[in-house]
Each structure stands twice: as structure tokens, then as C-alpha cells.
PDB file of N, CA and C in Angstrom:
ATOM      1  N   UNK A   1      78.704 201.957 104.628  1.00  0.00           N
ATOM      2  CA  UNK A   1      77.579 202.552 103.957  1.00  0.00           C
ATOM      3  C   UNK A   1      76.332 201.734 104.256  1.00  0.00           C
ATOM      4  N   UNK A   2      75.537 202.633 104.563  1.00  0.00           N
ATOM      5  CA  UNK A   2      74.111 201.606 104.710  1.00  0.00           C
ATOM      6  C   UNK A   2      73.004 201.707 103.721  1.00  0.00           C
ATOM      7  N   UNK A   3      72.023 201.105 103.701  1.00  0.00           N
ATOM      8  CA  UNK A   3      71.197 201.450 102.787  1.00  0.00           C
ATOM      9  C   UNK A   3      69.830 201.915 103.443  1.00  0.00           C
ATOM     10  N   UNK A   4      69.298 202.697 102.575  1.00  0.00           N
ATOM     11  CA  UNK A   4      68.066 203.407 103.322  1.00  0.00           C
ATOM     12  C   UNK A   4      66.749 202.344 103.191  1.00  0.00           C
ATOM     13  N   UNK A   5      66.355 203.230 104.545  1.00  0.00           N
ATOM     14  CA  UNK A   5      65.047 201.972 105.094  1.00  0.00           C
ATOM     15  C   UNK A   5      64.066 202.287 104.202  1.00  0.00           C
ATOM     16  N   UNK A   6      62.944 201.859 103.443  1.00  0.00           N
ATOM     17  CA  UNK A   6      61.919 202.150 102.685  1.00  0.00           C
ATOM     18  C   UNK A   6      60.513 201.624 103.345  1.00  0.00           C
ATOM     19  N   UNK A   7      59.777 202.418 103.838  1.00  0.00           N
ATOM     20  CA  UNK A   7      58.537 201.977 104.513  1.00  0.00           C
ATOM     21  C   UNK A   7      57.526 201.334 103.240  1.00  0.00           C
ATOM     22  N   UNK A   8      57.221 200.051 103.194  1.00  0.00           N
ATOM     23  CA  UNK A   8      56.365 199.993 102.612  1.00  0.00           C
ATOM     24  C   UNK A   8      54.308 200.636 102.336  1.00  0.00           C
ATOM     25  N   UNK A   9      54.155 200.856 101.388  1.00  0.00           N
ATOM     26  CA  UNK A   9      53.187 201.558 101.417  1.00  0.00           C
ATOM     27  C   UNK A   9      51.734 201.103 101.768  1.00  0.00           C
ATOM     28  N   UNK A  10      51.116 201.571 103.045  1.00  0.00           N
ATOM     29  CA  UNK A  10      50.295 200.862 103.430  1.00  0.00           C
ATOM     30  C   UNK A  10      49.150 200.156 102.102  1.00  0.00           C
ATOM     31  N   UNK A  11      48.494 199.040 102.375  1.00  0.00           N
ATOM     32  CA  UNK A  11      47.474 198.945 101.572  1.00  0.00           C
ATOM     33  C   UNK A  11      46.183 199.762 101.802  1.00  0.00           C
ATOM     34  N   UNK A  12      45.709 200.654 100.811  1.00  0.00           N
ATOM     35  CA  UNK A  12      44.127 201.250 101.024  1.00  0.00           C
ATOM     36  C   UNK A  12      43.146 200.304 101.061  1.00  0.00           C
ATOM     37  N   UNK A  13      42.216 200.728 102.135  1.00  0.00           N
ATOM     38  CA  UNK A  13      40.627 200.202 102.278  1.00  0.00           C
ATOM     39  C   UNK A  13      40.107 200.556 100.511  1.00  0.00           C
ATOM     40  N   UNK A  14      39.120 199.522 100.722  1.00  0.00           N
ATOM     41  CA  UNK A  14      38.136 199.933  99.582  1.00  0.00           C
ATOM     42  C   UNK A  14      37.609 201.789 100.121  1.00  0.00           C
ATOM     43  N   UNK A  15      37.037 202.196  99.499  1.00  0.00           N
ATOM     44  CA  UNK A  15      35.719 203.118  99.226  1.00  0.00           C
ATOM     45  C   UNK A  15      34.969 202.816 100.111  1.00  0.00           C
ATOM     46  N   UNK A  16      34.042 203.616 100.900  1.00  0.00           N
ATOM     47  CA  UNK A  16      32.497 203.370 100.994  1.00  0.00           C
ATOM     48  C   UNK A  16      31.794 203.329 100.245  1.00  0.00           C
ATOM     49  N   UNK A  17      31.718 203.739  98.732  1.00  0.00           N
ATOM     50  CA  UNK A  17      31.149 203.399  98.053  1.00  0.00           C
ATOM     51  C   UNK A  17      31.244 202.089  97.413  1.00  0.00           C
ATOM     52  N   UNK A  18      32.340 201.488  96.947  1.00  0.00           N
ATOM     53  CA  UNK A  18      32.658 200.418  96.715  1.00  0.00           C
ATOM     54  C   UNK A  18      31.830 199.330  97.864  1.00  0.00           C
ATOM     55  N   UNK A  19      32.534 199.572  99.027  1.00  0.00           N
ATOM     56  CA  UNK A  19      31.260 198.671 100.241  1.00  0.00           C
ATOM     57  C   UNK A  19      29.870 198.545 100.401  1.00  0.00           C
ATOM     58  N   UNK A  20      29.878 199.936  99.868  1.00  0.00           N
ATOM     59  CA  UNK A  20      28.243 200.003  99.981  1.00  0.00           C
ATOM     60  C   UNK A  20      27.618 199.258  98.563  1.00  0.00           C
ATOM     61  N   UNK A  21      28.064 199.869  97.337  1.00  0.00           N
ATOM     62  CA  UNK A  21      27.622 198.806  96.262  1.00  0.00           C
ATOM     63  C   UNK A  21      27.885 196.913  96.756  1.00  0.00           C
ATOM     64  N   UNK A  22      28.685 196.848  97.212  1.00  0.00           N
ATOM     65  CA  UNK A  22      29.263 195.124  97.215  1.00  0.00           C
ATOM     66  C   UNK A  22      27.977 194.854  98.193  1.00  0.00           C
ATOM     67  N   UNK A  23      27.580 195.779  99.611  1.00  0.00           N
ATOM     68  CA  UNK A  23      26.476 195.100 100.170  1.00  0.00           C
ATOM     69  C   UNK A  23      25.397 194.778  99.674  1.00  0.00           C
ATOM     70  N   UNK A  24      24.917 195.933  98.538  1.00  0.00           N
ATOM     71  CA  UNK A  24      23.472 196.003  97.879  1.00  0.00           C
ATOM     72  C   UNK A  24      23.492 194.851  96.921  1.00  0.00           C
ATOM     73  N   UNK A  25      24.473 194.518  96.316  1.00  0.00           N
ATOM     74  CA  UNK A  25      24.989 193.649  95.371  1.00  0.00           C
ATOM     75  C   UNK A  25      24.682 192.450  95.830  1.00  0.00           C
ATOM     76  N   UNK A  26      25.157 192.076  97.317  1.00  0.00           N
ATOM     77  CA  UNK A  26      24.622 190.599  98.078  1.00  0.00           C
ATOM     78  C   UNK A  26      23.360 190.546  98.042  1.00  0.00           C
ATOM     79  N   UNK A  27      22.551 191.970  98.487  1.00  0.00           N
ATOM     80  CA  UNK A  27      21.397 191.961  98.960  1.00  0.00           C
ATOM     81  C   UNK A  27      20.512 191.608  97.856  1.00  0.00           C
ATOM     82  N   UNK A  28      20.798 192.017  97.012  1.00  0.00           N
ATOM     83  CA  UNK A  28      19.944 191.658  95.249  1.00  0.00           C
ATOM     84  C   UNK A  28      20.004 190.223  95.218  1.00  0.00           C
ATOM     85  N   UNK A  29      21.247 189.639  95.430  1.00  0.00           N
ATOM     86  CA  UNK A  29      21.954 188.183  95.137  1.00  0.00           C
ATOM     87  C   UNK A  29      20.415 187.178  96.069  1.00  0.00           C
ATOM     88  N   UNK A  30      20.445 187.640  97.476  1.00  0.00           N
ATOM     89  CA  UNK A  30      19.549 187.299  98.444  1.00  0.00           C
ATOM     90  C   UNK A  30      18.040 187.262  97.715  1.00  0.00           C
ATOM     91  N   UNK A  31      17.949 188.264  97.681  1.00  0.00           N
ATOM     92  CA  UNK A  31      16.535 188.501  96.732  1.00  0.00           C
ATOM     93  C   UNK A  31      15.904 187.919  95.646  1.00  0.00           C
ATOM     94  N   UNK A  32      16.898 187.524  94.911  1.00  0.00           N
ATOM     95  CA  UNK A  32      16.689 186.863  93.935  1.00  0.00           C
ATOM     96  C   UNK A  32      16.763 185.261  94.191  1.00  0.00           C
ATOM     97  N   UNK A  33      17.406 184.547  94.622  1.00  0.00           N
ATOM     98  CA  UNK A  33      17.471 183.350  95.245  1.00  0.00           C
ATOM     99  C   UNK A  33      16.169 183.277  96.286  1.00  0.00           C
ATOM    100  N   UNK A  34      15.709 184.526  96.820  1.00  0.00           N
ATOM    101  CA  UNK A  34      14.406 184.140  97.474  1.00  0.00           C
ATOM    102  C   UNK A  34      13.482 183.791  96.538  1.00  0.00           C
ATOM    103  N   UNK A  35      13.127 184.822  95.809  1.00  0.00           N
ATOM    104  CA  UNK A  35      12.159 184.542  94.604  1.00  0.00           C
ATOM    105  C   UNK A  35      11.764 183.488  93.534  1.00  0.00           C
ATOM    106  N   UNK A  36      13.026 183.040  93.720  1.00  0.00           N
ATOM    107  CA  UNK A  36      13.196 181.957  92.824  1.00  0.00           C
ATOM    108  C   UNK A  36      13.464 180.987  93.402  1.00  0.00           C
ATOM    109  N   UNK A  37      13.184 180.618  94.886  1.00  0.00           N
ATOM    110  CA  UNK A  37      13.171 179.444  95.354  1.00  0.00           C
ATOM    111  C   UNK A  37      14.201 178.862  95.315  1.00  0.00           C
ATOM    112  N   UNK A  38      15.689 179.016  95.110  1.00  0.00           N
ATOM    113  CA  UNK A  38      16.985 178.618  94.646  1.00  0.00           C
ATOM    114  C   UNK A  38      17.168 177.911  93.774  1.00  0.00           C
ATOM    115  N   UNK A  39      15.898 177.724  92.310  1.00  0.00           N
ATOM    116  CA  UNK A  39      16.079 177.179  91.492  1.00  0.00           C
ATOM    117  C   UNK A  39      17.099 177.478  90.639  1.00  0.00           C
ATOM    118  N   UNK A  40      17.891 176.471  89.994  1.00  0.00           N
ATOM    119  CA  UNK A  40      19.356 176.722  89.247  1.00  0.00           C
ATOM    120  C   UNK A  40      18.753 177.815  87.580  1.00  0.00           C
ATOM    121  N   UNK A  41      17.729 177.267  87.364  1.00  0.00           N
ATOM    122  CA  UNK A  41      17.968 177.368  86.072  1.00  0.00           C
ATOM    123  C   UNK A  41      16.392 178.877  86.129  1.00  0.00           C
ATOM    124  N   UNK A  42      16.100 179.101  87.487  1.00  0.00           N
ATOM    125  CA  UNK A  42      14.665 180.254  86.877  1.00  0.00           C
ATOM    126  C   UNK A  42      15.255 181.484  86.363  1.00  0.00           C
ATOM    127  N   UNK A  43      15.012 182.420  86.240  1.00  0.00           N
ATOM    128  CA  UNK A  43      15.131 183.694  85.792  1.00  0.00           C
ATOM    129  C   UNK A  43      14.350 184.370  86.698  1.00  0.00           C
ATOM    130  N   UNK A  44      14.592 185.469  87.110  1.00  0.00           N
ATOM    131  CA  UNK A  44      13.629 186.290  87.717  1.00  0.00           C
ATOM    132  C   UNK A  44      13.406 188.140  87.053  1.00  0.00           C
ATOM    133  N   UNK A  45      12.173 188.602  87.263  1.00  0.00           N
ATOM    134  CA  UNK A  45      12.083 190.102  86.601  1.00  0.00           C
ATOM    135  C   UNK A  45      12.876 190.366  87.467  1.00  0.00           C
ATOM    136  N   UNK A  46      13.668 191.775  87.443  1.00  0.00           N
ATOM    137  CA  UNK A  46      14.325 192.507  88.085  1.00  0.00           C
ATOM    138  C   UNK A  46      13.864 193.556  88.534  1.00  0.00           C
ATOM    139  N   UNK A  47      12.754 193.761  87.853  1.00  0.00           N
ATOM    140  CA  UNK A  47      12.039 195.601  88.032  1.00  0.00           C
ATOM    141  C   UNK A  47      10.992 195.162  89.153  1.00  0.00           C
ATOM    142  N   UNK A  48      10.717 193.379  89.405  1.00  0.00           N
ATOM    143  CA  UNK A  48       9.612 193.548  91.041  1.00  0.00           C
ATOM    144  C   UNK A  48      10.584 193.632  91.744  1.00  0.00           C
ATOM    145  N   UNK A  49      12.001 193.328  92.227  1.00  0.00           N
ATOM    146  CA  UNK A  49      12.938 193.545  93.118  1.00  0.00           C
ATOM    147  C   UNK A  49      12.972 195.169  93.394  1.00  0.00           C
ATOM    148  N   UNK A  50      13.109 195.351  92.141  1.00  0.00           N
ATOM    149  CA  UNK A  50      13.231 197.003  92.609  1.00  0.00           C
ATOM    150  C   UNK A  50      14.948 197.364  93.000  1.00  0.00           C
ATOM    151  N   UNK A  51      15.400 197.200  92.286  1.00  0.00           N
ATOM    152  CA  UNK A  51      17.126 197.793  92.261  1.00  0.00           C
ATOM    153  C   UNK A  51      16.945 198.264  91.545  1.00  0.00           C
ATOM    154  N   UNK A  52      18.574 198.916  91.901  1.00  0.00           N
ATOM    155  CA  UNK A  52      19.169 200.450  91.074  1.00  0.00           C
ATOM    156  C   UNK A  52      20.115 199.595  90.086  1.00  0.00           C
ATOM    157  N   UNK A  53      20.058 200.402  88.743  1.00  0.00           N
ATOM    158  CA  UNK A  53      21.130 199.577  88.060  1.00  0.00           C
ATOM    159  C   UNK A  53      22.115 199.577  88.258  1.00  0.00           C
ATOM    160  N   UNK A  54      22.541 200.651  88.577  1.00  0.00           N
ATOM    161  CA  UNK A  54      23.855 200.265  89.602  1.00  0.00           C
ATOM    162  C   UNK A  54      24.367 198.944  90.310  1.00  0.00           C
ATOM    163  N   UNK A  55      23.811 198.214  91.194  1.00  0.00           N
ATOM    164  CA  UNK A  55      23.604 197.083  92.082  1.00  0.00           C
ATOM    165  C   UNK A  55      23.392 196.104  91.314  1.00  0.00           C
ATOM    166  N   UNK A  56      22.697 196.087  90.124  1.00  0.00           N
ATOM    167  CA  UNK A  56      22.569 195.122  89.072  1.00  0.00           C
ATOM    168  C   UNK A  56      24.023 194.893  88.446  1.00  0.00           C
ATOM    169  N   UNK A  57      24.467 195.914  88.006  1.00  0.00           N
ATOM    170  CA  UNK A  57      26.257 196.065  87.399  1.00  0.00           C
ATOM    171  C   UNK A  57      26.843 195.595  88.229  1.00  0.00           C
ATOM    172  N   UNK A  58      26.867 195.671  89.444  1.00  0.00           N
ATOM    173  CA  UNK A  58      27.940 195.553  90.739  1.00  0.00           C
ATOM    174  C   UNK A  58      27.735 193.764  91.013  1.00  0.00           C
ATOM    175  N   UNK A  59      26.602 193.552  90.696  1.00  0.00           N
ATOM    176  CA  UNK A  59      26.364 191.662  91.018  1.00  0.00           C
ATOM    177  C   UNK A  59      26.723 191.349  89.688  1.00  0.00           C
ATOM    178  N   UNK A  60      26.728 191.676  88.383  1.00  0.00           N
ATOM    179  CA  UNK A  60      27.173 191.169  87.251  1.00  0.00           C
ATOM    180  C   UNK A  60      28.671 191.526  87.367  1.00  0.00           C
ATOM    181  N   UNK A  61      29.311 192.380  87.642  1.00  0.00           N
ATOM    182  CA  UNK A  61      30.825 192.212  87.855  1.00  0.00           C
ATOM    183  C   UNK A  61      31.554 191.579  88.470  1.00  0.00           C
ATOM    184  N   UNK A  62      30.938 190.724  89.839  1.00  0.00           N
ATOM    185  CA  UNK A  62      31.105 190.275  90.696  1.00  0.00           C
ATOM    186  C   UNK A  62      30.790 188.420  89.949  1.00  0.00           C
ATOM    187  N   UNK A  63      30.575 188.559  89.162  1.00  0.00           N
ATOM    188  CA  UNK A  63      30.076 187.229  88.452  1.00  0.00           C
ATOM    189  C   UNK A  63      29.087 186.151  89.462  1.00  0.00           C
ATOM    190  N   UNK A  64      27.614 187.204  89.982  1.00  0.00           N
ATOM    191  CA  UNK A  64      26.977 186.846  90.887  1.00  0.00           C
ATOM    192  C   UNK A  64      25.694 186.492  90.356  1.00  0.00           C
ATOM    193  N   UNK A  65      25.542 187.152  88.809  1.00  0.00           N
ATOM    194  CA  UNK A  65      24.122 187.518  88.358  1.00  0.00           C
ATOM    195  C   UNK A  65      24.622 187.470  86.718  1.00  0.00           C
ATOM    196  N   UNK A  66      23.141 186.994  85.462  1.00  0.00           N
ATOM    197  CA  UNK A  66      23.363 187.160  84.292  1.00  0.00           C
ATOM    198  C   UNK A  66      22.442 187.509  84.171  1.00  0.00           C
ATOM    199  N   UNK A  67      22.430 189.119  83.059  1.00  0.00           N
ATOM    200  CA  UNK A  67      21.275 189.660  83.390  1.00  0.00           C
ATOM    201  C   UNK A  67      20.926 189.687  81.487  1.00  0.00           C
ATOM    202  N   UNK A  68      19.809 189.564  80.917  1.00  0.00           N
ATOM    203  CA  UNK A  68      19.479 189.307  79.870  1.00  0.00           C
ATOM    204  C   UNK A  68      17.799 190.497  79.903  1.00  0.00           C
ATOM    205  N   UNK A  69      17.895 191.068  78.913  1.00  0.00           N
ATOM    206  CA  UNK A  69      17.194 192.325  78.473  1.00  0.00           C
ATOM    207  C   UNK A  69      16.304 191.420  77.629  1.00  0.00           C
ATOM    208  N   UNK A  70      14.997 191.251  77.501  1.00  0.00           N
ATOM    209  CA  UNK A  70      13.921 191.368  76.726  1.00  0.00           C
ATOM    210  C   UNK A  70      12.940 192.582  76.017  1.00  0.00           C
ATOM    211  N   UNK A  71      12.617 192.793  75.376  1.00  0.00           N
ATOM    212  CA  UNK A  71      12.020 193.532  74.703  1.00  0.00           C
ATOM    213  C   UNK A  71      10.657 193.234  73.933  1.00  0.00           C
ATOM    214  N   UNK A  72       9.482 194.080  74.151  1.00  0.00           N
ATOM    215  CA  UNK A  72       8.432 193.574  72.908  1.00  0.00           C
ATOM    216  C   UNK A  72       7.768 195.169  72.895  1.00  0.00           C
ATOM    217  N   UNK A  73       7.780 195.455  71.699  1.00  0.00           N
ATOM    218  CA  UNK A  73       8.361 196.838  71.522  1.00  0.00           C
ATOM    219  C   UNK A  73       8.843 198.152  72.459  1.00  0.00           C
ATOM    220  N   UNK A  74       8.271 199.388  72.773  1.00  0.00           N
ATOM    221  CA  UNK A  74       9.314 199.873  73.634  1.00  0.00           C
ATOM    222  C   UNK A  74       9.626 199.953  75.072  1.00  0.00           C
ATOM    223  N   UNK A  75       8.699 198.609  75.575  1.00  0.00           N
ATOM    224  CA  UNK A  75       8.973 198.206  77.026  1.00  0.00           C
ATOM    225  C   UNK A  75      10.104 196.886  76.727  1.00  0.00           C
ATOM    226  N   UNK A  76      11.133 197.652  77.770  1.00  0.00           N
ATOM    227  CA  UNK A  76      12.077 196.677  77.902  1.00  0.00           C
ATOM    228  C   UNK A  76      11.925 196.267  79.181  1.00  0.00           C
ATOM    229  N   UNK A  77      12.541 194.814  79.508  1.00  0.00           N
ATOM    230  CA  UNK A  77      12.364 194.091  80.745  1.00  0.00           C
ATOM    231  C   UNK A  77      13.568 193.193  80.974  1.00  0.00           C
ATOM    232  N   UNK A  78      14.050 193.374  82.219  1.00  0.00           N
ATOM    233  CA  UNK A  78      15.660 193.412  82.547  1.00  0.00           C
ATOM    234  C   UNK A  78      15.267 191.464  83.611  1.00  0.00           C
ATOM    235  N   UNK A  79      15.915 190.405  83.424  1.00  0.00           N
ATOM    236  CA  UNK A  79      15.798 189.537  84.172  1.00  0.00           C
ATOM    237  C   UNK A  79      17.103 188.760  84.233  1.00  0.00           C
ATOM    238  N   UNK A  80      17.508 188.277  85.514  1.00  0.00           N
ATOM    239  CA  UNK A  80      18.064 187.682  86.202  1.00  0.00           C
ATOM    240  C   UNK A  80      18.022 186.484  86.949  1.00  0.00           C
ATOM    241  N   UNK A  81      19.271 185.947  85.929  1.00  0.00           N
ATOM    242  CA  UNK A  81      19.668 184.683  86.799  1.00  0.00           C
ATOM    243  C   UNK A  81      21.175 184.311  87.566  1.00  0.00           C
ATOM    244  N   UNK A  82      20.694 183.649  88.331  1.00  0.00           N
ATOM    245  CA  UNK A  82      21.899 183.676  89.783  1.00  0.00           C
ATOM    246  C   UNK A  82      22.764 182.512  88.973  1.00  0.00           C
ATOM    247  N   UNK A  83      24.153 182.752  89.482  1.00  0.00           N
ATOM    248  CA  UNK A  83      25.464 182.113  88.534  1.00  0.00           C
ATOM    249  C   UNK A  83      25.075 180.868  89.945  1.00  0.00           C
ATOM    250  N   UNK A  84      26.174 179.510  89.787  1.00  0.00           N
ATOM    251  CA  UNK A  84      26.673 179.185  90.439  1.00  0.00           C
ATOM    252  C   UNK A  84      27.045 179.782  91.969  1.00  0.00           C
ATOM    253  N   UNK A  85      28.183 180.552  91.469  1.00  0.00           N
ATOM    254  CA  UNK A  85      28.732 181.661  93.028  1.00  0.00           C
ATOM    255  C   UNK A  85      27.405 182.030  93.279  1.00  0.00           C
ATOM    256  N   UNK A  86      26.527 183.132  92.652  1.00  0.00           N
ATOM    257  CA  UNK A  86      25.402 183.757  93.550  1.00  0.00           C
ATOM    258  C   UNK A  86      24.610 183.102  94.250  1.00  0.00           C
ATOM    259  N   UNK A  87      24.466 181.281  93.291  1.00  0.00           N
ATOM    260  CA  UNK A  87      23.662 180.999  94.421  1.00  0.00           C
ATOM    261  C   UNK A  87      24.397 180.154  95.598  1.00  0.00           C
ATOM    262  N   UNK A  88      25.724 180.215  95.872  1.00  0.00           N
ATOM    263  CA  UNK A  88      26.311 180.013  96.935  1.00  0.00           C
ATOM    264  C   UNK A  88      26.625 181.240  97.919  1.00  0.00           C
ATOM    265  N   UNK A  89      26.774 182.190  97.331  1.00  0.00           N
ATOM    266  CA  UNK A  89      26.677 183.514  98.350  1.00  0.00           C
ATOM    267  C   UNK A  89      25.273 183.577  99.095  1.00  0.00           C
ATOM    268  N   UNK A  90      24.456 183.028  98.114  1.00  0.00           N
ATOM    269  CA  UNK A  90      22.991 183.940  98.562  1.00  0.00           C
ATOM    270  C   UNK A  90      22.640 182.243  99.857  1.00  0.00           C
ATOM    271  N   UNK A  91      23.251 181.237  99.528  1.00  0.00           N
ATOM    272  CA  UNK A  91      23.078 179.951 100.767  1.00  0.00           C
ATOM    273  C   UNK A  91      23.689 180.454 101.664  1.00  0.00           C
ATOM    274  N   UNK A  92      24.824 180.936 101.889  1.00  0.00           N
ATOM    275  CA  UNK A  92      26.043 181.026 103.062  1.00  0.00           C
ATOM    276  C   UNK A  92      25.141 182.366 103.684  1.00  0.00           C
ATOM    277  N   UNK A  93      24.878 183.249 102.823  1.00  0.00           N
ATOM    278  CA  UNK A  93      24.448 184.175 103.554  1.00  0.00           C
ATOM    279  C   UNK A  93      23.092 183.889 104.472  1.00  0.00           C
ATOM    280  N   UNK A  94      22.090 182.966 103.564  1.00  0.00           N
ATOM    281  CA  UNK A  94      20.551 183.214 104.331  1.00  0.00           C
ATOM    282  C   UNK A  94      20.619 181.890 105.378  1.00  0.00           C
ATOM    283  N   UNK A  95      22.027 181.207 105.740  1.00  0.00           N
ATOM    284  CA  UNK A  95      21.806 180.899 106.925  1.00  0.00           C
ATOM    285  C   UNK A  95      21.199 181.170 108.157  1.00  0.00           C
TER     286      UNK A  95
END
């Protein structure tokens, strides 16, 4: 008696969407480390960058970005600061 062969199941690619968020996600990471001169501790606005919140979510999931909401009454203002990792992604990258 033999036993039957079982093909294991290939692994799936990400998404293009998934890729495409993870690139925009660096690209914010980049952006922001420009702006801020790679200071550890600045903050930067998010709304002169000009991202989609989307790309903002996708670098905060990625534990690339901490993004902290200000308010003074009904203008809100979204700013960002680069973790540790982001600002080692955003060095390796702007080699």
C-alpha cells in the first residue's frame, strides 16, 4: 500500500494593491525624514506632504510612522513622527 503524494500548496504573492500601498508607505517614510532633516524626535504636518490616508495607515501598520491628530476647533491637523524602523528604512533607502 502506498500513500498518496500531496502537492504542497503554492505560497500566494501579495496583491498589487498591497505592493502598491507598501511602496507609497516607504515613499511617505522618505518624505518625512526629508523634512525633518532625520531628526529623532521632530514631528512633521502631514497635509504639506500631501498623502492619502490610506498610505498614512499603511506606514502606521508597518510600525514606520506615529501619527498624532491635533485639533483647535474644527480644523484638525494630522502630524508625524518617524519610529526608530522608519527612520532606518527611510537611511537604507535614500542611499
Amino acid at each position: 500500500m502506498s500513500k498518496p503524494f500531496v502537492i504542497a500548496a503554492a505560497k500566494s504573492k501579495p496583491s498589487r494593491t498591497a505592493e502598491a500601498s507598501d511602496i507609497a508607505a516607504r515613499y511617505l517614510v522618505y518624505k518625512v525624514y526629508d523634512a525633518t532633516n532625520g531628526d529623532p524626535g521632530a514631528w512633521q504636518v502631514l497635509g504639506k506632504i500631501g498623502e492619502r490616508l490610506e498610505t498614512v495607515a499603511r506606514a502606521v501598520e508597518r510600525g514606520w510612522i506615529i501619527v498624532q491628530e491635533e485639533g483647535v476647533g474644527r480644523i484638525k491637523v494630522q502630524s508625524g513622527l518617524l519610529t526608530e524602523q522608519g527612520r532606518r528604512v527611510a537611511r537604507r533607502g535614500l542611499r
